[in-house]
Protein backbone atom coordinates (compact mmCIF):
# COMPACT_ATOMS: atom_id res chain seq x y z
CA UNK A 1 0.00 0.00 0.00
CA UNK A 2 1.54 3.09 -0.97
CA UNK A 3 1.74 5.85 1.46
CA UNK A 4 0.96 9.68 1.38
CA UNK A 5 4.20 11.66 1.92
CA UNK A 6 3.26 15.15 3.45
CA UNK A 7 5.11 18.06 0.97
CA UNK A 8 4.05 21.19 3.14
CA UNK A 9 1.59 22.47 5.50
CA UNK A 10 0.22 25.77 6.64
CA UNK A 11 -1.27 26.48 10.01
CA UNK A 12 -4.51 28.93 9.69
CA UNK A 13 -3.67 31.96 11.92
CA UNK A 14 -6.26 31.18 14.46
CA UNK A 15 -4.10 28.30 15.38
CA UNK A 16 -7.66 26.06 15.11
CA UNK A 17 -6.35 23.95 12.01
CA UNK A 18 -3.93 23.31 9.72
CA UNK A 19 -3.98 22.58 5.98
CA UNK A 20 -1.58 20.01 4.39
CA UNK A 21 -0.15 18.95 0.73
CA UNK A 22 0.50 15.48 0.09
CA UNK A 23 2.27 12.98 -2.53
CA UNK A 24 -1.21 12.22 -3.69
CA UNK A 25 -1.82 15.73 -5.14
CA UNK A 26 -4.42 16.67 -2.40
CA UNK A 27 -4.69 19.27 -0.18
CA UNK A 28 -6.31 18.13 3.45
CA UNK A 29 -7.79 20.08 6.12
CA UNK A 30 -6.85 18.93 10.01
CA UNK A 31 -8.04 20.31 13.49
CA UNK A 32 -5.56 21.18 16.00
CA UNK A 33 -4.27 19.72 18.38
CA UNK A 34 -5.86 16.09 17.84
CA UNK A 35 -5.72 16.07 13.80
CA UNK A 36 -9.02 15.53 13.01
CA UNK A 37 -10.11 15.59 9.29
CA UNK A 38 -12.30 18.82 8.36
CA UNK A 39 -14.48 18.97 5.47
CA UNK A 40 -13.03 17.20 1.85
CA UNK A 41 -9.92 17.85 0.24
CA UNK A 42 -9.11 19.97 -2.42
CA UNK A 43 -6.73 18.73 -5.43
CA UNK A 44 -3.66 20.43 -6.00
CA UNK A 45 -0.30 19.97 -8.07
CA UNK A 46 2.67 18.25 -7.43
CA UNK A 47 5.40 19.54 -9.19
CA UNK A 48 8.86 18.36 -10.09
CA UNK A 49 12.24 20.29 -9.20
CA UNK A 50 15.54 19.87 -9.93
CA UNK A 51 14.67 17.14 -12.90
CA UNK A 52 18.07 17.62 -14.27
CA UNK A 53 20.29 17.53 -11.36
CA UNK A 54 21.30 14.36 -9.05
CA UNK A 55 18.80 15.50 -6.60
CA UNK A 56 15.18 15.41 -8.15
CA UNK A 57 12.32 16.20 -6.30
CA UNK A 58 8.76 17.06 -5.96
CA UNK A 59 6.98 19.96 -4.33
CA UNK A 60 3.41 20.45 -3.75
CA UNK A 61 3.94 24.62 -2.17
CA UNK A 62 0.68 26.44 0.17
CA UNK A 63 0.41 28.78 2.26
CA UNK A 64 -2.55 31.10 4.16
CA UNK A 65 -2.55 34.68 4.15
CA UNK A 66 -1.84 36.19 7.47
CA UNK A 67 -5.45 37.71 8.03
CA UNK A 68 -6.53 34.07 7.24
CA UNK A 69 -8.80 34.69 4.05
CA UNK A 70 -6.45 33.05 1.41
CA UNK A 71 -4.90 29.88 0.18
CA UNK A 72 -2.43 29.95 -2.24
CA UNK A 73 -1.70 26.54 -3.74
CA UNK A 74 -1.11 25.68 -8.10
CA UNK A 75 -4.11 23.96 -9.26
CA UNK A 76 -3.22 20.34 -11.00
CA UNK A 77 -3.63 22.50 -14.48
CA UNK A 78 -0.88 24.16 -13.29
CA UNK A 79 -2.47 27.59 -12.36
CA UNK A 80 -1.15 29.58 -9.66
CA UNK A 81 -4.16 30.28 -7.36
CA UNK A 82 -5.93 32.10 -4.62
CA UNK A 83 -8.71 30.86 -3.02
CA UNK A 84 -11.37 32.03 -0.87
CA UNK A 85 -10.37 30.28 2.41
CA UNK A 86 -14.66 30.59 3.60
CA UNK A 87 -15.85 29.20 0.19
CA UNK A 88 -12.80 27.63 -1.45
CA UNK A 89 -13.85 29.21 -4.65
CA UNK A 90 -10.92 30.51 -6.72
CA UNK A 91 -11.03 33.78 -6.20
CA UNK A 92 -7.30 34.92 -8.60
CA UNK A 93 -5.66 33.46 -11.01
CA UNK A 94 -1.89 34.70 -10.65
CA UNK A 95 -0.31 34.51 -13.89
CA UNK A 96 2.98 31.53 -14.22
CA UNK A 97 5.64 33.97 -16.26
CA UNK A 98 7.67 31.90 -19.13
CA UNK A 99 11.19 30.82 -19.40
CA UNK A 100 12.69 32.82 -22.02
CA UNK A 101 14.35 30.33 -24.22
CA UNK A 102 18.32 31.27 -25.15
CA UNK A 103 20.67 29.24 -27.41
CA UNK A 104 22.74 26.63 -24.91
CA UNK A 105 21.05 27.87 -21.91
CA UNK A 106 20.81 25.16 -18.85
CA UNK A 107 17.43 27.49 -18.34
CA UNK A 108 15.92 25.62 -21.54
CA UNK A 109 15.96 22.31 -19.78
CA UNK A 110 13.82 23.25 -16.57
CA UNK A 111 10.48 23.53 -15.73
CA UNK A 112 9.48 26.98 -13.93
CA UNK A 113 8.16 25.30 -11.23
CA UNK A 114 6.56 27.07 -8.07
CA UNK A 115 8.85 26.15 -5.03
CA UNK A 116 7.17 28.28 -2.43
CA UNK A 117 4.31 31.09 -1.48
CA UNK A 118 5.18 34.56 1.19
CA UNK A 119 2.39 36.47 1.67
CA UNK A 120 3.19 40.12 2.97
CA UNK A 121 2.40 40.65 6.69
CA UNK A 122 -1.09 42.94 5.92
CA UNK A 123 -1.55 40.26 3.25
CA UNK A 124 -2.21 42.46 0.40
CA UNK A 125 0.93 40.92 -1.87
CA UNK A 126 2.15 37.44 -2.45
CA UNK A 127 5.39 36.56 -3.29
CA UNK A 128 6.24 33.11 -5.38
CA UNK A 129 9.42 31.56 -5.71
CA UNK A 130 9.71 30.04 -8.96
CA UNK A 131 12.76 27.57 -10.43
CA UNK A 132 13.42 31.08 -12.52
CA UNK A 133 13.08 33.61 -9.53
CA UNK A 134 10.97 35.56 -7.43
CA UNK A 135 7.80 37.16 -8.62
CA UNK A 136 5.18 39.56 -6.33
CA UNK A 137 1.63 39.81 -7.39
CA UNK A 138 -1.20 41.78 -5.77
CA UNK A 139 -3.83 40.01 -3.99
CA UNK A 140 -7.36 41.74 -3.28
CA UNK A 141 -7.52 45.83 -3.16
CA UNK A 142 -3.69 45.83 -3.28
CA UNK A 143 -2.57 49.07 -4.85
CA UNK A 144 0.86 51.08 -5.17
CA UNK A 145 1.02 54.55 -4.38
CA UNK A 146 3.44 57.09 -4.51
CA UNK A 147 6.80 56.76 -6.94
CA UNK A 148 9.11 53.75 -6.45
CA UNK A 149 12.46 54.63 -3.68
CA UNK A 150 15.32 52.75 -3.25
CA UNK A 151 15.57 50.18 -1.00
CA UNK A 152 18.43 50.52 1.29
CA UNK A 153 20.88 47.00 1.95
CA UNK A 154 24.58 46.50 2.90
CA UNK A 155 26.56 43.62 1.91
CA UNK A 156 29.13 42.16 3.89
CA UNK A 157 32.12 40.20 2.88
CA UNK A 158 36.07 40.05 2.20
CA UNK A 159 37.84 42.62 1.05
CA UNK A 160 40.64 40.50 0.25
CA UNK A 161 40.74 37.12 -0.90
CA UNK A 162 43.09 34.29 -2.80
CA UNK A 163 42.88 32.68 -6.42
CA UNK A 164 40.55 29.76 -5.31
CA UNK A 165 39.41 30.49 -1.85
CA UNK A 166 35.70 30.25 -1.40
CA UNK A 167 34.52 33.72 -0.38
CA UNK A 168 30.72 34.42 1.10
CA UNK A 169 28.48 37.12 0.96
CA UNK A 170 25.38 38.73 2.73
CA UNK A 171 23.25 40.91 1.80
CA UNK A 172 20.91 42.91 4.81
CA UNK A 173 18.27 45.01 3.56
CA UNK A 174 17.17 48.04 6.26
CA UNK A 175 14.08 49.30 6.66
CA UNK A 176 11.59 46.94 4.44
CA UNK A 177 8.77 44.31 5.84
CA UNK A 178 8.16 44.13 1.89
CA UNK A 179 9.00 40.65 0.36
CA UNK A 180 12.27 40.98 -1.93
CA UNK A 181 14.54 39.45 -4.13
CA UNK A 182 18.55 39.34 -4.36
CA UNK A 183 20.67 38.97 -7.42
CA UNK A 184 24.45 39.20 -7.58
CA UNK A 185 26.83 40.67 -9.84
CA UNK A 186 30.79 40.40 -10.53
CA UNK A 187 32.25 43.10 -12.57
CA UNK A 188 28.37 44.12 -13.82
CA UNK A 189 28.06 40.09 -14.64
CA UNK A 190 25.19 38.54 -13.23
CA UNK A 191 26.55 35.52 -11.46
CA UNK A 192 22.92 34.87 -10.07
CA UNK A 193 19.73 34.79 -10.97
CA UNK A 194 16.87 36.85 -8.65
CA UNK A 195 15.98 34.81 -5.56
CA UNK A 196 15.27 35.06 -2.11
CA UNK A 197 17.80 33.99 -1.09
CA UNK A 198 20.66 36.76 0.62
CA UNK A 199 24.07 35.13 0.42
CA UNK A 200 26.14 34.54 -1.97
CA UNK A 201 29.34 32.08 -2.74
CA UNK A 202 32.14 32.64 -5.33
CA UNK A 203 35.77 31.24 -5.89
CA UNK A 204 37.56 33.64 -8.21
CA UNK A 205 39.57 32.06 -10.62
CA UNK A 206 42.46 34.94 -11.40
CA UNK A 207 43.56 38.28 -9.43
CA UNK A 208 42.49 41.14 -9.95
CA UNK A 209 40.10 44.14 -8.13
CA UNK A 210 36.60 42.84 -8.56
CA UNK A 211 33.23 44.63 -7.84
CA UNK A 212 30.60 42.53 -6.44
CA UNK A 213 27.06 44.14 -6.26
CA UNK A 214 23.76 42.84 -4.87
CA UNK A 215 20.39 44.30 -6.37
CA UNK A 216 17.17 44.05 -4.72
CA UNK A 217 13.91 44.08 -5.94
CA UNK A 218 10.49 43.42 -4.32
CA UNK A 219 8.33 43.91 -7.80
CA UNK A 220 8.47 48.30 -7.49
CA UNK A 221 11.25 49.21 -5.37
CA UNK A 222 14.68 48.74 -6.06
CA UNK A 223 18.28 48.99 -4.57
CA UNK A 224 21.92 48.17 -4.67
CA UNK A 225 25.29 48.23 -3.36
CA UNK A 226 28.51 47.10 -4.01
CA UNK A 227 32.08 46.01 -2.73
CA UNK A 228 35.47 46.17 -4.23
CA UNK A 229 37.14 42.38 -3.45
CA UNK A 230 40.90 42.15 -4.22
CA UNK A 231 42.06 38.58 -5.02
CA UNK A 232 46.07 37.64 -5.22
């Protein structure tokens, strides 16, 4: 008999019940503390990651908005969804963006899959992780105002290094709740692509004065900084 493997889980805000993906592309709904079943589940995607790497996997991504009135899950269509978390109905439809294809690219051979949901703390904007990067979208009555300002980070790391030491860096933004992504640069290069994620390795291959920058972006602000690396 095979069994269900659980892929993620989201606790409603109340604390009352949690919601849970599974290997068998369903989304349950459990009481807490004792785990008792609530209503029927919903079906939902399980995507693969990582197809083309020594370390496939699947995913099967929720989440519930912090005022507790969405779930964000991909539909077994492969929509990107909200749902209304009183009626279930699908209430958006967040559009997937496309992998632009380039000659010899490694990009060409992956599938943009959804790896994970962050809603913004008032829950008016949801972030998605995708294989490709970060994208925000707007969820009910979200609106921008104002003109975009820079978003204000520091990056820490060596100033010195060697030809083939490993060197790390960190990138802290200040002053922004907002969810954001990083992407770093060597020399104006892009060595990474946008992602949530803030650090950053490298092992320089010849010496020289380097400039490493980090860029952040959270969909309509945007800042950088850089730091001059000298490798012998």
């Amino acid at each position: 008999m095979w069994e269900t493997t659980i892929l993620d889980a989201a606790v409603h805000p109340d604390g009352d019940w949690v919601a849970t993906s599974g290997s068998d592309g369903l989304i349950h709904f459990w009481t807490l503390p004792d785990l008792q079943e609530l209503g029927n589940p919903i079906e939902t995607a399980v995507e693969p990651v990582n197809e083309n790497t020594y370390m496939p996997d699947n995913v099967s991504p929720l989440a519930i908005s912090p005022d507790g009135t969405l779930l964000a899950h991909v539909q077994r269509d492969g929509e990107v969804v909200l749902r209304d978390l009183e009626t279930l109905e699908v209430q958006t439809v967040l559009e997937r963006p496309s992998i632009p294809e380039e000659e010899d690219s490694f990009m060409n051979f992956i599938n943009n899959s959804v790896n994970r949901f962050a809603f913004t703390k008032n829950s008016s904007a949801i972030a998605v992780l995708y294989t490709a990067g970060p994208a925000l979208y707007g969820c009910a009555d979200w609106t921008i105002e104002g003109e975009p300002h820079n978003l204000e980070v520091l990056l820490d790391g060596p100033a010195k290094a060697e030809v083939g030491e490993e060197v790390l860096f960190v990138a802290t933004h200040i002053g922004t709740d907002n969810v954001h992504g990083h992407q770093f640069f060597i020399n104006d290069v892009a060595v990474s692509s946008m992602s949530m994620t803030r650090d950053f390795t490298w092992v320089p291959e010849k010496p020289g004065t380097f400039e490493v920058t980090v860029l952040l972006d959270d969909g309509f602000n945007t800042g950088e900084t850089s730091l001059t690396l000298n490798v012998e």
